[in-house]
PDB file of N, CA and C in Angstrom:
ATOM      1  N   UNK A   1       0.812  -1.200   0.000  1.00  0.00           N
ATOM      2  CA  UNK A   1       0.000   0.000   0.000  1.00  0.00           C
ATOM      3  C   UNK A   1       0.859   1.269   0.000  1.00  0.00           C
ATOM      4  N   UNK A   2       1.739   1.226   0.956  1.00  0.00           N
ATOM      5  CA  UNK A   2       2.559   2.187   0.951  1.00  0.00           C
ATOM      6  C   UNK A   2       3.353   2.879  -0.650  1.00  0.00           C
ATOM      7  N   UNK A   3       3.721   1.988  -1.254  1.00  0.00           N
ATOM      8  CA  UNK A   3       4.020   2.343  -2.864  1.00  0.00           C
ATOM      9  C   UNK A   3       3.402   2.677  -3.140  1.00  0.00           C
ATOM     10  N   UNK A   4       2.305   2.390  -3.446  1.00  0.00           N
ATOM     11  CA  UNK A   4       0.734   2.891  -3.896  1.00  0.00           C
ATOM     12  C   UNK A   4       0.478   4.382  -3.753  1.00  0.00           C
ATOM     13  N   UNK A   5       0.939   4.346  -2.249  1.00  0.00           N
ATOM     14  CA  UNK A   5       0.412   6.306  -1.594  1.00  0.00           C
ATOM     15  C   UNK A   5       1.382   7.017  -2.531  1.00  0.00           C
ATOM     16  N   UNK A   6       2.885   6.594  -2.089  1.00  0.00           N
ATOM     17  CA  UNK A   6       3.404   7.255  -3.029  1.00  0.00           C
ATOM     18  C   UNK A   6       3.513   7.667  -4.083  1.00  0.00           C
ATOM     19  N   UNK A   7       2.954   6.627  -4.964  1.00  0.00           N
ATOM     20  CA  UNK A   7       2.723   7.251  -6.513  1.00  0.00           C
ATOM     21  C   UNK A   7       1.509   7.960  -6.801  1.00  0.00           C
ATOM     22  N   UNK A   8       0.415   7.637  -5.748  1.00  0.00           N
ATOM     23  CA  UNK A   8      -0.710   8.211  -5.950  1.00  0.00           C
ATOM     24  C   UNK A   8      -0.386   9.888  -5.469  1.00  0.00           C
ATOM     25  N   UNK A   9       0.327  10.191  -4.428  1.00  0.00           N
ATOM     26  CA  UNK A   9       0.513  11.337  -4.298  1.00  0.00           C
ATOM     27  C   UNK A   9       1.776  11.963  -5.155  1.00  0.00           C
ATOM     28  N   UNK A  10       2.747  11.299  -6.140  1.00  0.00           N
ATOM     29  CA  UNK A  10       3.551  11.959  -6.808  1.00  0.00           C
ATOM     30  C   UNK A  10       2.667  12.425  -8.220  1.00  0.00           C
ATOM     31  N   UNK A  11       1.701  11.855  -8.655  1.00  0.00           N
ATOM     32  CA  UNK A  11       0.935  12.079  -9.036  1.00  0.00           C
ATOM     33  C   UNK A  11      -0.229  13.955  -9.158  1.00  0.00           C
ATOM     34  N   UNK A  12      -0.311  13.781  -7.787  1.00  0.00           N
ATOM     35  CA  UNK A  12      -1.150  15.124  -7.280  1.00  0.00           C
ATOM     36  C   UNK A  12       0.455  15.813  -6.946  1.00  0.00           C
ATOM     37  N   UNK A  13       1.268  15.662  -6.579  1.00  0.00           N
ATOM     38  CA  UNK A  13       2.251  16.368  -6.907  1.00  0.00           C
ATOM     39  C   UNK A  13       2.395  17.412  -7.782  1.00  0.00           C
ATOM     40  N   UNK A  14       2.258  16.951  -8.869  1.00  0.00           N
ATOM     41  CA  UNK A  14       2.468  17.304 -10.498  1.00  0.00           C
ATOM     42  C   UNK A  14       1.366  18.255 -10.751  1.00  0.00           C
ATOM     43  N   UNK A  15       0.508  17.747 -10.378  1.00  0.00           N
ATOM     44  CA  UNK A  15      -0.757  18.198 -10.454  1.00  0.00           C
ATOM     45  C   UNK A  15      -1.006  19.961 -10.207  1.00  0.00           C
ATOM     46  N   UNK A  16      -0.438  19.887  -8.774  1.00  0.00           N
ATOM     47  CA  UNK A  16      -0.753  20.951  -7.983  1.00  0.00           C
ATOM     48  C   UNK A  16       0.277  22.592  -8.214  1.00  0.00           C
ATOM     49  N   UNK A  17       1.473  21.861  -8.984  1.00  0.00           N
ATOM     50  CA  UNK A  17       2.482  22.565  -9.697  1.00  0.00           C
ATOM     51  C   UNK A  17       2.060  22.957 -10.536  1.00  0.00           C
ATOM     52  N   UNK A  18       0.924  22.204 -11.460  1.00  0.00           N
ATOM     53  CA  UNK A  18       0.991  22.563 -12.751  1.00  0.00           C
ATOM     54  C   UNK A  18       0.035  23.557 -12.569  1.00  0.00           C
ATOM     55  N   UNK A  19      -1.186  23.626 -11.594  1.00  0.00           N
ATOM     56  CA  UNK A  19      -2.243  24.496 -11.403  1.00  0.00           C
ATOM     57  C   UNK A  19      -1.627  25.763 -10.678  1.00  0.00           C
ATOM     58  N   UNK A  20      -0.225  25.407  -9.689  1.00  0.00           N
ATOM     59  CA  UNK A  20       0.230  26.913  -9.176  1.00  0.00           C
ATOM     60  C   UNK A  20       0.733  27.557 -10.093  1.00  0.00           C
ATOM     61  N   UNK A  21       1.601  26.917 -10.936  1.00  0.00           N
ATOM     62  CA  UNK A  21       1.547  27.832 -12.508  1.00  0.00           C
ATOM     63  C   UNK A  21       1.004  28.863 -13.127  1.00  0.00           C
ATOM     64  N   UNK A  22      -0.251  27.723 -13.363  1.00  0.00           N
ATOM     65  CA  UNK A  22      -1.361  28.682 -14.080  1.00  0.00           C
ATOM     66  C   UNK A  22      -1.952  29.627 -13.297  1.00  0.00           C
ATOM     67  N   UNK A  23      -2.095  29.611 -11.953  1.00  0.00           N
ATOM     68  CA  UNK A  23      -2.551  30.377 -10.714  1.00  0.00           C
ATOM     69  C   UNK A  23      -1.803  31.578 -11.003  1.00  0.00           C
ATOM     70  N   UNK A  24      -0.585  31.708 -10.870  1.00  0.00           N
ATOM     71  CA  UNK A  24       0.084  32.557 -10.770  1.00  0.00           C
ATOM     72  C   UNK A  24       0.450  33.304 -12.255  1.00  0.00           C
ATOM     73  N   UNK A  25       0.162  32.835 -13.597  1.00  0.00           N
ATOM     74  CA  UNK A  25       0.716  33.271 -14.885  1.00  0.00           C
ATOM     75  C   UNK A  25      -1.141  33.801 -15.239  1.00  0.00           C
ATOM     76  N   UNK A  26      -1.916  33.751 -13.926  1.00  0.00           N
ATOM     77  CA  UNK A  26      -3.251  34.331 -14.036  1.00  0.00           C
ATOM     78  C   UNK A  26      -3.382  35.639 -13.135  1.00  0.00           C
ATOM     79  N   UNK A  27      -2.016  35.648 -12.284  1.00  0.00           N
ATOM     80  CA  UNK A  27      -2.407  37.005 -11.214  1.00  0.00           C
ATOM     81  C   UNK A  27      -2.804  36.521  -9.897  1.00  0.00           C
ATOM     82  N   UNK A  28      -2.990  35.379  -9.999  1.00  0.00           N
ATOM     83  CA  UNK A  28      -3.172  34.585  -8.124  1.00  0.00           C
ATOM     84  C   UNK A  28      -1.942  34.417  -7.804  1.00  0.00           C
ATOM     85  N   UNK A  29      -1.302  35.530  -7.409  1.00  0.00           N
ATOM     86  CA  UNK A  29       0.047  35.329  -6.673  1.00  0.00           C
ATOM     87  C   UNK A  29      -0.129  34.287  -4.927  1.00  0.00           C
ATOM     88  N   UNK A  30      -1.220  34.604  -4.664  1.00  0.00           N
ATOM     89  CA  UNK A  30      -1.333  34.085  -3.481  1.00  0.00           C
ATOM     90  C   UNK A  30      -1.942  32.653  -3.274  1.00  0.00           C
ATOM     91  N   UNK A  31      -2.690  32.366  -4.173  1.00  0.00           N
ATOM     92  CA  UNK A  31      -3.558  31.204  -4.140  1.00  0.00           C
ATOM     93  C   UNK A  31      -2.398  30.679  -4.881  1.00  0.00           C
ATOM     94  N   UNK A  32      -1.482  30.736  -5.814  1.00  0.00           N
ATOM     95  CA  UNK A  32      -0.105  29.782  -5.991  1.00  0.00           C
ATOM     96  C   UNK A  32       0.844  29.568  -5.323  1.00  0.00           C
ATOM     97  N   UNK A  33       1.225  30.525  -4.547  1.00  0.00           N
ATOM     98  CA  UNK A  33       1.835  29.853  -3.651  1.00  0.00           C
ATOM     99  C   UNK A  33       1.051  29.099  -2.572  1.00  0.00           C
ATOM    100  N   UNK A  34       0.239  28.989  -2.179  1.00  0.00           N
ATOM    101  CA  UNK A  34      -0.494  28.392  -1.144  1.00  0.00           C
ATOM    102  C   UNK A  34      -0.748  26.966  -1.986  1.00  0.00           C
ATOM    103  N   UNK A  35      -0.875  27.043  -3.277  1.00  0.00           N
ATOM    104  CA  UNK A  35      -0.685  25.314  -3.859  1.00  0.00           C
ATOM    105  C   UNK A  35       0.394  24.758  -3.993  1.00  0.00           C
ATOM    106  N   UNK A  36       1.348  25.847  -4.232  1.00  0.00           N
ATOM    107  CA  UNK A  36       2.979  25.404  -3.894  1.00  0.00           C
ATOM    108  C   UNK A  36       3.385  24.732  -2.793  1.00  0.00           C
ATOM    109  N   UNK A  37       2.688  25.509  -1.702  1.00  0.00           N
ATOM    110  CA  UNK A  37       3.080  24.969  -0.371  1.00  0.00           C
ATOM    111  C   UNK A  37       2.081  23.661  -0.016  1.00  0.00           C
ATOM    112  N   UNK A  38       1.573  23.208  -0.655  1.00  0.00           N
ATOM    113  CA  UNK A  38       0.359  22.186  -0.365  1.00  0.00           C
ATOM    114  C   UNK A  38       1.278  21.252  -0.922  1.00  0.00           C
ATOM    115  N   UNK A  39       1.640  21.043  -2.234  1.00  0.00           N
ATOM    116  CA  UNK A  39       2.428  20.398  -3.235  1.00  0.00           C
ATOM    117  C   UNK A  39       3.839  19.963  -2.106  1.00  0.00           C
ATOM    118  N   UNK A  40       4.325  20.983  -1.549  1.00  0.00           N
ATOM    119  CA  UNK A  40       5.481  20.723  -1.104  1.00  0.00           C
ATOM    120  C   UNK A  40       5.182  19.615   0.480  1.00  0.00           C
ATOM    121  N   UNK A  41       3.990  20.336   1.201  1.00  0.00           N
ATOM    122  CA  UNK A  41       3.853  19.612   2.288  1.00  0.00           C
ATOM    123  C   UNK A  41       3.205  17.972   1.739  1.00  0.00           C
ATOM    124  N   UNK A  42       2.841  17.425   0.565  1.00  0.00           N
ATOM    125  CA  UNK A  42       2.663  16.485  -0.440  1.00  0.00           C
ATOM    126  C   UNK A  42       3.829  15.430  -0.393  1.00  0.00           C
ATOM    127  N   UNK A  43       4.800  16.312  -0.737  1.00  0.00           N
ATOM    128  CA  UNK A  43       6.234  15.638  -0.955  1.00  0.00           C
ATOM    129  C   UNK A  43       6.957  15.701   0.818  1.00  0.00           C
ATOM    130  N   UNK A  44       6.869  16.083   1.241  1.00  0.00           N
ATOM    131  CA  UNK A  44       7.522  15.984   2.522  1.00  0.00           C
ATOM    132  C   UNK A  44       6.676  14.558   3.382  1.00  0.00           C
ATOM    133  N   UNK A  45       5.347  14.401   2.746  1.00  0.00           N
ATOM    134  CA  UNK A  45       4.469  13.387   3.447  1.00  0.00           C
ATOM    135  C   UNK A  45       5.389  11.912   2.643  1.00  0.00           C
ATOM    136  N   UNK A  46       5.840  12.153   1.340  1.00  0.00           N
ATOM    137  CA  UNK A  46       6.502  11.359   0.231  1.00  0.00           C
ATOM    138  C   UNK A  46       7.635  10.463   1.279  1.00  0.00           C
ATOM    139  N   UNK A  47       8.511  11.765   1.380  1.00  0.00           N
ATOM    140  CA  UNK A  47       9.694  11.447   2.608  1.00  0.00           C
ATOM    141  C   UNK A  47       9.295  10.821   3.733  1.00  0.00           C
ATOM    142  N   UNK A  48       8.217  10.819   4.378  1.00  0.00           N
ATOM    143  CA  UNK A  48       8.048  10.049   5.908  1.00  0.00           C
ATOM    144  C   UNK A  48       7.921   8.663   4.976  1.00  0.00           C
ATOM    145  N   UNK A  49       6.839   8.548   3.973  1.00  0.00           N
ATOM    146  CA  UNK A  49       6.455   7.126   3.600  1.00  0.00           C
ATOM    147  C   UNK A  49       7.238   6.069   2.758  1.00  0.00           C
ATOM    148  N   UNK A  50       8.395   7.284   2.467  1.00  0.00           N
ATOM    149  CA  UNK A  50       9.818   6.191   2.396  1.00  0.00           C
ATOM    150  C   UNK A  50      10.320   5.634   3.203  1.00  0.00           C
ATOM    151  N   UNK A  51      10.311   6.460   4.061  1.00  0.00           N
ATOM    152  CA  UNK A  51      11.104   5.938   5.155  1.00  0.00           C
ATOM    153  C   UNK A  51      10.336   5.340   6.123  1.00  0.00           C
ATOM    154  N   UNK A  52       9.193   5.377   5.796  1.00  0.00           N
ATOM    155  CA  UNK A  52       8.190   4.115   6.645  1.00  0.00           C
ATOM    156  C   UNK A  52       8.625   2.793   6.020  1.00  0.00           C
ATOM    157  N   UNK A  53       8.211   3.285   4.281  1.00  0.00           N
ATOM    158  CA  UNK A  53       8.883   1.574   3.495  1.00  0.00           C
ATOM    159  C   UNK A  53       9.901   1.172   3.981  1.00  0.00           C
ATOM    160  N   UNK A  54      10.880   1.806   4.114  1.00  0.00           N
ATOM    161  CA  UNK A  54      12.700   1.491   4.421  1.00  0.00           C
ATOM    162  C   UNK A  54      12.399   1.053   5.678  1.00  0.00           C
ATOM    163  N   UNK A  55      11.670   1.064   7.492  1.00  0.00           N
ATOM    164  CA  UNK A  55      11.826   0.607   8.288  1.00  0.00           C
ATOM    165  C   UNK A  55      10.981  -0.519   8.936  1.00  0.00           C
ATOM    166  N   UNK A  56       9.788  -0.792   7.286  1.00  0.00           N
ATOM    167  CA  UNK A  56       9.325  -2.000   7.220  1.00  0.00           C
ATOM    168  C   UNK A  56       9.913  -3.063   6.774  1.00  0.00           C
ATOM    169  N   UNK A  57      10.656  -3.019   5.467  1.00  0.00           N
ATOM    170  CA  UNK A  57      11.304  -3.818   4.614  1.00  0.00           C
ATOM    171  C   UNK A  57      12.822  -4.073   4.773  1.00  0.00           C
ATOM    172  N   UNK A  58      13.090  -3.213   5.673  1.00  0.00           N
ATOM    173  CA  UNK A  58      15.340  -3.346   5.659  1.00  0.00           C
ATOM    174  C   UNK A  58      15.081  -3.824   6.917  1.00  0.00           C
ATOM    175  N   UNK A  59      14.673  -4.126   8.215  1.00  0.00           N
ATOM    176  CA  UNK A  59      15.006  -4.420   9.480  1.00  0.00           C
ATOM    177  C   UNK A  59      15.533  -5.996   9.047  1.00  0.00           C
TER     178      UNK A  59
END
């Protein structure tokens, strides 16, 4: 399952970049970064659930 989250959220990753983009190349300076920072707290969730995999599977 854990692989799973991960790709499912590298996924919305991409996603959320591609919409702060357009957010911002629209004049939502603020509502893009606030998807930036969603995107990023996304990928930082990425990092715990590696390293959940890594202290399920290497012990």
């Amino acid at each position: 399952m854990i692989e799973h989250w991960i790709e499912h959220n590298e996924s919305h990753i991409q996603s959320l970049r591609e919409w702060a983009q357009k957010a911002k190349k629209d004049g939502f300076l603020g509502a893009s970064e606030d998807i930036l920072e969603a995107a990023n707290k996304i990928e930082e969730a990425n990092k715990n659930l590696n390293h959940a995999k890594e202290e399920l599977f290497h012990q």
